[in-house]
N, C-alpha and C. Protein backbone atom coordinates (compact mmCIF):
# COMPACT_ATOMS: atom_id res chain seq x y z
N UNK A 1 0.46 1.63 -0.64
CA UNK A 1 0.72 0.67 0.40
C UNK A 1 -0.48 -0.26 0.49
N UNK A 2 -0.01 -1.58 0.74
CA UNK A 2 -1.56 -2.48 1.21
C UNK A 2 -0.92 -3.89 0.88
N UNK A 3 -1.26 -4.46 2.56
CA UNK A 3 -0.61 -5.77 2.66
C UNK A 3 -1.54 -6.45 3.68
N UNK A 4 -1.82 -7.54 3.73
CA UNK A 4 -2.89 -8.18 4.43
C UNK A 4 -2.00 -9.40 5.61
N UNK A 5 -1.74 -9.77 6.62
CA UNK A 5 -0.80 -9.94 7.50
C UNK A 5 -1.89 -10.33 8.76
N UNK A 6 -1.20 -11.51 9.76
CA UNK A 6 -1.81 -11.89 10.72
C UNK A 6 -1.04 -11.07 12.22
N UNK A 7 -2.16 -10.36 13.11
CA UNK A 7 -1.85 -10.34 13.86
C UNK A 7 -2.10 -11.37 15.54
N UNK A 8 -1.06 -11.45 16.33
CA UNK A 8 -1.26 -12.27 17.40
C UNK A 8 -1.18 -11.77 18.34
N UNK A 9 -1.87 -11.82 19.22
CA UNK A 9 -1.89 -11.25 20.66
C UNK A 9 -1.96 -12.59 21.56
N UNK A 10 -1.13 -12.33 22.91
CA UNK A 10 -0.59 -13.52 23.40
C UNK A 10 -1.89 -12.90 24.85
N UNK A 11 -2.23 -11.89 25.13
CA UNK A 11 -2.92 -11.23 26.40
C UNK A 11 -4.41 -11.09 25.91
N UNK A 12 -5.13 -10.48 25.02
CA UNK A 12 -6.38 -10.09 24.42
C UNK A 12 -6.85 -11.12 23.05
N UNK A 13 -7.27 -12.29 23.69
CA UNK A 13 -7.80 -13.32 21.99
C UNK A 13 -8.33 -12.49 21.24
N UNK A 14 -9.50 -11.41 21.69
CA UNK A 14 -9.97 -10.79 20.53
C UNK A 14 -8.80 -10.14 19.21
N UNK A 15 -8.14 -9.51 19.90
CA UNK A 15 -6.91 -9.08 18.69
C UNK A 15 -5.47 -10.18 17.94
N UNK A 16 -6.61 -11.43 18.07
CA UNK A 16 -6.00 -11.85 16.96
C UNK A 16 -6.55 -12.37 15.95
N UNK A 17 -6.36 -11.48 14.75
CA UNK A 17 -6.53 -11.29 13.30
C UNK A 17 -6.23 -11.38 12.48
N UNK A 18 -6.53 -11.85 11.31
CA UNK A 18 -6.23 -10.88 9.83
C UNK A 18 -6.51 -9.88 9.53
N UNK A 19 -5.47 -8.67 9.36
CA UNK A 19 -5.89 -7.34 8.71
C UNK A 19 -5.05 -6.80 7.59
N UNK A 20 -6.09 -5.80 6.90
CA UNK A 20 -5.37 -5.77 5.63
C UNK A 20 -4.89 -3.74 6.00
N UNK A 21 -3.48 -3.44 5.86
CA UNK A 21 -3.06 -2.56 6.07
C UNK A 21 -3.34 -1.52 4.68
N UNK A 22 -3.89 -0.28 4.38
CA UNK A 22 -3.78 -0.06 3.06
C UNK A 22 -3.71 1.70 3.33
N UNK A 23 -3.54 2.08 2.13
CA UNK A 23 -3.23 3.82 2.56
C UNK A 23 -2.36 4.58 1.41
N UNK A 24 -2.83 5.52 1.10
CA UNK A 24 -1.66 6.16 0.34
C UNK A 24 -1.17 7.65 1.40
N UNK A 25 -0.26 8.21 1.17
CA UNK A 25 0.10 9.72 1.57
C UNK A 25 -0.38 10.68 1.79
N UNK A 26 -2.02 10.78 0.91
CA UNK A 26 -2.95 11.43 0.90
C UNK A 26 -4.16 11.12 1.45
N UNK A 27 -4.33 9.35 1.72
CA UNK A 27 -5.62 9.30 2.29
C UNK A 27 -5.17 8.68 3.44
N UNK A 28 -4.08 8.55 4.41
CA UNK A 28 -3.68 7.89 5.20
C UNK A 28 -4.01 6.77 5.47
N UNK A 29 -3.57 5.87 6.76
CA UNK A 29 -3.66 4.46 6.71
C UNK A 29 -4.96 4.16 7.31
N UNK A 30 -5.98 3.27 6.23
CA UNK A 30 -7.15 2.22 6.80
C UNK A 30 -6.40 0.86 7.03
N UNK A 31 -7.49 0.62 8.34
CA UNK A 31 -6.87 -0.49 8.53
C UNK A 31 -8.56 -1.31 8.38
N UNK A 32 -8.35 -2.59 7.71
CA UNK A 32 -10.00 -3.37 7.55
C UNK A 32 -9.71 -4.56 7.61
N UNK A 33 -10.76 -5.72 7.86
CA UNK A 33 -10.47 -7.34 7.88
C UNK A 33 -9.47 -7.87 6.91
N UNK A 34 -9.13 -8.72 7.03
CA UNK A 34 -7.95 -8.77 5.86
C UNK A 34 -8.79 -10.56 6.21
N UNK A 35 -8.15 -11.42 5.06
CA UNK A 35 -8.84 -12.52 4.71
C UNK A 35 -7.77 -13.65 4.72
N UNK A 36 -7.70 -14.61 5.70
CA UNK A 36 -6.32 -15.58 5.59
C UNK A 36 -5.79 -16.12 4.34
N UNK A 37 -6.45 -16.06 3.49
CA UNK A 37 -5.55 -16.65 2.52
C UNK A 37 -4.54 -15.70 1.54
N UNK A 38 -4.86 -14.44 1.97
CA UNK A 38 -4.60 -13.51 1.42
C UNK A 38 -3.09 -12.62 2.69
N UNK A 39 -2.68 -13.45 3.55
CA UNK A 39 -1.94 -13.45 4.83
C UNK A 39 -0.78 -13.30 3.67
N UNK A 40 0.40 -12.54 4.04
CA UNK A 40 1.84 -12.41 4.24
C UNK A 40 2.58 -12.64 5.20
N UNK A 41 1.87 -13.07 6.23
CA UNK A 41 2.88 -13.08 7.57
C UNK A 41 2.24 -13.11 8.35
N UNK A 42 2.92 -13.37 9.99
CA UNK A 42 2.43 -13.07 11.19
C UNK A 42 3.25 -11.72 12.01
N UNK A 43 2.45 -11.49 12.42
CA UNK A 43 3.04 -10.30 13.46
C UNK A 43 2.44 -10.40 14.95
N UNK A 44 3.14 -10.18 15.90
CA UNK A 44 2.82 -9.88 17.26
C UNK A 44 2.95 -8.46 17.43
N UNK A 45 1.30 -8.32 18.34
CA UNK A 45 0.74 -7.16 18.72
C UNK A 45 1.85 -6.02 19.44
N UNK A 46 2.79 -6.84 19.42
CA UNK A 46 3.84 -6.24 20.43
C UNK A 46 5.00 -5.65 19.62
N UNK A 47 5.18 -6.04 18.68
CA UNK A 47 6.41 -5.82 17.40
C UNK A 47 5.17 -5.05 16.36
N UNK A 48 4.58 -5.02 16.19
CA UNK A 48 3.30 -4.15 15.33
C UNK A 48 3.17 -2.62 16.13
N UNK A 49 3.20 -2.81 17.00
CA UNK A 49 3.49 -1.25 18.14
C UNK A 49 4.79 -0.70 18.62
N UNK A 50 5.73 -1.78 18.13
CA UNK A 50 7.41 -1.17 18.04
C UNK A 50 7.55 -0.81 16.87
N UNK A 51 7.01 -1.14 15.56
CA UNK A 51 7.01 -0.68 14.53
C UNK A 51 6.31 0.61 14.21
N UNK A 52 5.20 0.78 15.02
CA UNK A 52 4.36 2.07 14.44
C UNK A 52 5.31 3.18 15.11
N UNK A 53 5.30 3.00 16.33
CA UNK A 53 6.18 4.08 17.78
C UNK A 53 7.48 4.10 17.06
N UNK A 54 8.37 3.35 16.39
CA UNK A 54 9.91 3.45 16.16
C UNK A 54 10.25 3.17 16.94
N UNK A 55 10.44 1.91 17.90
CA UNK A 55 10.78 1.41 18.90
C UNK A 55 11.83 0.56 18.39
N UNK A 56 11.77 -0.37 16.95
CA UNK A 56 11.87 -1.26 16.40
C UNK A 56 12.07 -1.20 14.90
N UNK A 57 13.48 -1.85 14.69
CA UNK A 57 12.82 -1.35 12.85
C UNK A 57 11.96 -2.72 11.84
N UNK A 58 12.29 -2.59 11.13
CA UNK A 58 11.53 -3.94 10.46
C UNK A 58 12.44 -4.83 10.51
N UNK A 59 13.65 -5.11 10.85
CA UNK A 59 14.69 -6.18 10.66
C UNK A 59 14.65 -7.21 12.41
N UNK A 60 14.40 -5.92 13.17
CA UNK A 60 14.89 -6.23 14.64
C UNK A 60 13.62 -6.93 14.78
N UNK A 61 12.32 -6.21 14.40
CA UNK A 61 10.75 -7.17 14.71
C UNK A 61 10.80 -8.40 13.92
N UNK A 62 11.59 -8.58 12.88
CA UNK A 62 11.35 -10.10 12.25
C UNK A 62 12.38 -11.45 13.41
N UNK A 63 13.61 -10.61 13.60
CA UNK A 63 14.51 -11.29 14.63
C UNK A 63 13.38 -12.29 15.99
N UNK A 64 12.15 -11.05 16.14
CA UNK A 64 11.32 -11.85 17.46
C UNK A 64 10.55 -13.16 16.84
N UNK A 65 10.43 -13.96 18.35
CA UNK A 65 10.02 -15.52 17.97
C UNK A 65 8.78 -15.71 17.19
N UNK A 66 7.64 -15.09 17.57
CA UNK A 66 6.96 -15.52 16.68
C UNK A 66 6.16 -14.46 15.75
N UNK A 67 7.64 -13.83 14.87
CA UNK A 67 6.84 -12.78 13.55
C UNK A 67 7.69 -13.41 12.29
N UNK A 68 6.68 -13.66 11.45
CA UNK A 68 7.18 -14.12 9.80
C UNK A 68 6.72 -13.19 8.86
N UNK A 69 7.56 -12.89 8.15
CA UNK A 69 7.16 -11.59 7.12
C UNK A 69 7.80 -12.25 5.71
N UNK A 70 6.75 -12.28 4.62
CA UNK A 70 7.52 -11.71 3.51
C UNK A 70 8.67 -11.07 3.01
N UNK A 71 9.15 -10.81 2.00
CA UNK A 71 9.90 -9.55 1.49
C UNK A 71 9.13 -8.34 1.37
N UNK A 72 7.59 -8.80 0.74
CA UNK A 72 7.02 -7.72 0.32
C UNK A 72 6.41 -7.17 1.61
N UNK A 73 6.18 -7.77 2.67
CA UNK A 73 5.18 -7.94 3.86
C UNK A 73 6.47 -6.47 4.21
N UNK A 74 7.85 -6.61 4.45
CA UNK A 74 8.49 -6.00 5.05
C UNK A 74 8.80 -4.54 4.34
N UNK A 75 8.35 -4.93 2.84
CA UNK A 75 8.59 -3.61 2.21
C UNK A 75 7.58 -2.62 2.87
N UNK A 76 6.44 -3.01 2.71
CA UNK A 76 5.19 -2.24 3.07
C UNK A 76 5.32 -1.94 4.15
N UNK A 77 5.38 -2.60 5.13
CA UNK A 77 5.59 -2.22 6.49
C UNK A 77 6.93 -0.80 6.68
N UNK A 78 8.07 -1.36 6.08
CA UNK A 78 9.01 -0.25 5.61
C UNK A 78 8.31 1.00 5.15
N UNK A 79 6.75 1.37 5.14
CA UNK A 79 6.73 2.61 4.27
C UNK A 79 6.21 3.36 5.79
N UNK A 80 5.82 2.99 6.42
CA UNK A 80 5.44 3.24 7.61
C UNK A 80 6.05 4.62 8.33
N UNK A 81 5.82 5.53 8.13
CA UNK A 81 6.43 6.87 8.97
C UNK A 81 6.08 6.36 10.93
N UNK A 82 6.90 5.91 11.23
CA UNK A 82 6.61 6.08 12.95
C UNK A 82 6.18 7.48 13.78
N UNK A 83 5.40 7.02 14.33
CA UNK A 83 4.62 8.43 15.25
C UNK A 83 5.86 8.84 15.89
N UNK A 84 5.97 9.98 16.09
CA UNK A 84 6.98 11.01 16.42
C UNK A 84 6.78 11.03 17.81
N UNK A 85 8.63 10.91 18.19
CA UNK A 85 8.47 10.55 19.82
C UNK A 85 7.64 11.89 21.19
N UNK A 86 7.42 11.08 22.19
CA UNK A 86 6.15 11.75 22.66
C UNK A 86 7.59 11.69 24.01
N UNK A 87 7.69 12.57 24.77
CA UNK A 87 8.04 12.94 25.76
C UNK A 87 7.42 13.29 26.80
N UNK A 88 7.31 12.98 27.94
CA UNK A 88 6.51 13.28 29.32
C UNK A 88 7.36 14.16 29.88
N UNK A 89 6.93 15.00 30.27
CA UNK A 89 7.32 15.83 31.44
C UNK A 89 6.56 15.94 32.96
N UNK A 90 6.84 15.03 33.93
CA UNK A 90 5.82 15.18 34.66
C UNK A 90 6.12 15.84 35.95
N UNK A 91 6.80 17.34 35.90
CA UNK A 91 6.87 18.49 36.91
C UNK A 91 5.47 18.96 36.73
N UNK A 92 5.25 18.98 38.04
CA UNK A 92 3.21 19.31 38.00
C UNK A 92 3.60 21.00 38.63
């Protein structure tokens, strides 16, 4: 896996970036500066965390206004195992 992609944050300027996503199965995912010219896309901070959680699949986050993806941008992202849902129970 390893795709380099802009993220946007509409609430926190600092988190908006270029980062380059990279990782295999065995060494799990680094995430490091990624370099604009080297961009596949944009993503919002908000569809980037529906994607990790499984909130969202990769088709429904490209549908939002302002995310542009590649083919390849979406493959990679496609390899993505989503964190396994977290349930609250809050009887104290």
């Amino acid at each position: 896996m390893g795709v380099c992609f802009q993220v946007t944050d509409p609430i926190i300027e600092e988190n908006n970036r270029y980062l380059l996503l990279t990782g295999t199965e065995f060494s799990g995912v680094m995430l490091m500066e990624g370099k604009p010219e080297n961009s596949e896309g944009t993503i919002t901070i908000a569809a980037l965390a529906s994607i990790i959680f499984g909130a969202e699949t990769i088709d429904e986050a490209c549908q939002e206004k302002d995310v542009q993806m590649s083919e390849r941008m979406k493959e990679e992202l496609g390899k993505i195992i989503p964190l396994s849902k977290i349930y609250l129970n809050e009887v104290v």
